[in-house]
Protein backbone atom coordinates (compact mmCIF):
# COMPACT_ATOMS: atom_id res chain seq x y z
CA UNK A 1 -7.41 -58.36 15.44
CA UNK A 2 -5.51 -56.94 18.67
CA UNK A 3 -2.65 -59.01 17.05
CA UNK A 4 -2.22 -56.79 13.97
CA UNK A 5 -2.84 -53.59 16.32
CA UNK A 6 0.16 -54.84 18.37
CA UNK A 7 2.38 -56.00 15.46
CA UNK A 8 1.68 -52.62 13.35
CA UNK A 9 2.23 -50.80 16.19
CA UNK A 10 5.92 -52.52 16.75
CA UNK A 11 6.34 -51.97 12.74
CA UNK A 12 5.78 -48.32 13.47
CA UNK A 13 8.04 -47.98 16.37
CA UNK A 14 10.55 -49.94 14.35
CA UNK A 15 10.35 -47.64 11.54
CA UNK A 16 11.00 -44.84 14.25
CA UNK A 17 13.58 -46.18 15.94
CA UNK A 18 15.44 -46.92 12.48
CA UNK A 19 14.85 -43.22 11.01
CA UNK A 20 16.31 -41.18 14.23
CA UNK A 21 17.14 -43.75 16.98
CA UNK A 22 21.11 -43.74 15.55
CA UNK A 23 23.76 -42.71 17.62
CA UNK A 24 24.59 -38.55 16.44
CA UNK A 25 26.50 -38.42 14.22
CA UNK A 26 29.69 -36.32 15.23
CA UNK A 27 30.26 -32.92 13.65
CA UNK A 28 33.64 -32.25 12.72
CA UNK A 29 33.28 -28.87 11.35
CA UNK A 30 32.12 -27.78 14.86
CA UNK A 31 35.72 -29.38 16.50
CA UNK A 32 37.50 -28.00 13.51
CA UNK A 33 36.32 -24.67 14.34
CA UNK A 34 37.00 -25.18 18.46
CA UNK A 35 40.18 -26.00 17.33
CA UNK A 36 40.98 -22.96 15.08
CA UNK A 37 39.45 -20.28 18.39
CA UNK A 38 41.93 -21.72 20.46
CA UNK A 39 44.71 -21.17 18.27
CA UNK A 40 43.56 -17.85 17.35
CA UNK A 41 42.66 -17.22 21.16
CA UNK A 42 46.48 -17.93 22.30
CA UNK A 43 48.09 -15.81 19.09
CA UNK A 44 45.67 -12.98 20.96
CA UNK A 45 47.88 -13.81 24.23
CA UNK A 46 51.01 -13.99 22.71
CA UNK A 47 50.19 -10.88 21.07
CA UNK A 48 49.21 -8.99 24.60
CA UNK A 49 52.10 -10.54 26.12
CA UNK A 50 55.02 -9.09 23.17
CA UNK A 51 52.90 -5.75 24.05
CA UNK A 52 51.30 -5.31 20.52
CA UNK A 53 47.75 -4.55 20.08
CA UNK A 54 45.53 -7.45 20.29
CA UNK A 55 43.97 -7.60 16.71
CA UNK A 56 46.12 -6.91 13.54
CA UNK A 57 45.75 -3.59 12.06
CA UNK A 58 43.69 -3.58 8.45
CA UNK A 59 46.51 -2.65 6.45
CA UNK A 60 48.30 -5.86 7.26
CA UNK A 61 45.23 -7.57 7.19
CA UNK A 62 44.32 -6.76 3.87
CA UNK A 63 48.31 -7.47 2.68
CA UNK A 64 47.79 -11.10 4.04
CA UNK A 65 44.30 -11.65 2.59
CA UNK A 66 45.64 -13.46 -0.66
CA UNK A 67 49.27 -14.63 0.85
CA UNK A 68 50.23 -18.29 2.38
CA UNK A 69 51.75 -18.59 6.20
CA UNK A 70 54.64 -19.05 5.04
CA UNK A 71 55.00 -15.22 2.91
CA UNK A 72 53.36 -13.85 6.14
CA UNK A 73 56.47 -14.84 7.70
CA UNK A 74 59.02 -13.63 5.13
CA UNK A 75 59.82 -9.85 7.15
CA UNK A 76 63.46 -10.23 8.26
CA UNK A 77 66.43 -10.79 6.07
CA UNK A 78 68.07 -14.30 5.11
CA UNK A 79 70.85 -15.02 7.53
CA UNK A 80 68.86 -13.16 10.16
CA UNK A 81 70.34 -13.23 13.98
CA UNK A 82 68.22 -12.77 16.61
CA UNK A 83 70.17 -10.58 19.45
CA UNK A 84 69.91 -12.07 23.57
CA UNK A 85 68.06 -9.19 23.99
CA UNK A 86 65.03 -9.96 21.44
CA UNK A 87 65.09 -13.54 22.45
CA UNK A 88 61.27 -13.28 24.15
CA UNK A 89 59.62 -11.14 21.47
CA UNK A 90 61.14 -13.68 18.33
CA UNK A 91 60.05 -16.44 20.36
CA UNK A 92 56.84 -15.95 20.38
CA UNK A 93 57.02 -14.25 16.62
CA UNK A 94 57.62 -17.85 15.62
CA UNK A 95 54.49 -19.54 18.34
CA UNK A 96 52.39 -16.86 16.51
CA UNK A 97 53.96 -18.19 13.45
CA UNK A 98 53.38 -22.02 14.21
CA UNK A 99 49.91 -21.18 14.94
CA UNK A 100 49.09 -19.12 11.67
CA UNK A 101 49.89 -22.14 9.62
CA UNK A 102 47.82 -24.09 11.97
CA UNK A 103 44.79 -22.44 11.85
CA UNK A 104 45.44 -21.72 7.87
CA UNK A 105 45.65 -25.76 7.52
CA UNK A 106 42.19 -26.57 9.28
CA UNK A 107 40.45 -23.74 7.35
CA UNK A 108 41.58 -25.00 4.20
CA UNK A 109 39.85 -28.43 5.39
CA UNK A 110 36.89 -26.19 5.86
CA UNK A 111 36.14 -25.56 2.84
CA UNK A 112 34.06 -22.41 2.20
CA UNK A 113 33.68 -21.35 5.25
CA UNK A 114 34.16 -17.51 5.43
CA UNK A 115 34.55 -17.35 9.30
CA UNK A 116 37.94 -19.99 8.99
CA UNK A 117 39.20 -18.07 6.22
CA UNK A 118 39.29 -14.64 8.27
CA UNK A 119 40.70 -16.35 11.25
CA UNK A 120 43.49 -17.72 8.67
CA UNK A 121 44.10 -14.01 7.83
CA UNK A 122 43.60 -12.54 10.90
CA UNK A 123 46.48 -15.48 11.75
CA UNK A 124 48.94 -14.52 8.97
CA UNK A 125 48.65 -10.54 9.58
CA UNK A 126 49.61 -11.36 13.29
CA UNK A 127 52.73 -13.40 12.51
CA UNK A 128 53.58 -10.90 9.84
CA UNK A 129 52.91 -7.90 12.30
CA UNK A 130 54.73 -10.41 15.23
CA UNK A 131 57.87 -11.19 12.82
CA UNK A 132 58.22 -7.36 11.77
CA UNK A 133 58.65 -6.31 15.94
CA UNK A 134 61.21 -8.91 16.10
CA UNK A 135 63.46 -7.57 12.89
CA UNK A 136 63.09 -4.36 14.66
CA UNK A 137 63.74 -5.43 18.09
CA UNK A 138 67.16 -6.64 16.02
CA UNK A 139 67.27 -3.80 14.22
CA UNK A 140 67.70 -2.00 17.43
CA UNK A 141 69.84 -3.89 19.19
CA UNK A 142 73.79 -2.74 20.07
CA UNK A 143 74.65 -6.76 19.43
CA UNK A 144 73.65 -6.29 15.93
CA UNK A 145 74.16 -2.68 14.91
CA UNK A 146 77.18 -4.01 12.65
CA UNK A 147 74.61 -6.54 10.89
CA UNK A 148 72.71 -5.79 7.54
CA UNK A 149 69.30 -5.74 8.15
């Protein structure tokens, strides 16, 4: 009789052990996300750093909503030249850039997910806003007063 106590017990812990005793399993959507805030978190700095405000305004925001990286990025004219002068501020127009497309990327892996897909717009407005200092930066500059803008 103790016998069978001892091997249902074992049966029971065995059926525990099998149900929940795994290894976790990883959650990818959680890294995906990590890796979308620091993206987002270094546009912010670039942002601060080519003295623009730190969030997008809502007009742009709104403009980007439905648009790819890639039209966020479409400000300046073909055959563009970027002046000595507005080296800094295009610079980190394209990092801001770079990192739009990023972030865009993973949130499209995230399927559904509402907080990716504003941190994708929130990323194109700022490389739109970021591209549309540099054309004016050029705009501005003696080097390029005889260029059409």
């Amino acid at each position: 009789m103790k016998a069978i106590a001892v091997l249902l017990v074992g049966v029971m812990l065995g059926a525990l052990v099998a149900c929940g005793g795994g290894p976790p399993v990883p959650d990818h959507r959680a890294d995906k996300r990590s890796e979308i805030l620091a993206l987002w978190t270094q546009i912010r700095d670039w942002r601060r750093e080519a003295k623009m405000e730190l969030d997008p305004s809502p007009q742009t925001m709104d403009q980007m909503e439905h648009r790819s990286p890639k039209e966020a990025e479409r400000v300046c004219p073909d055959g563009h030249k970027v002046p000595p002068s507005c080296n800094d501020v295009c610079s980190l127009s394209d990092a801001i850039c770079d990192n739009a497309e990023n972030i865009c990327n993973i949130a499209d892996e995230l399927k559904g997910d509402d907080w990716a897909q504003g941190k994708c717009t929130s990323a194109k407005a700022s490389c739109r806003e970021a591209k549309q200092k540099c054309c004016n930066c050029s705009a501005k500059d003696p080097e390029s007063a005889g260029a059409v803008l």
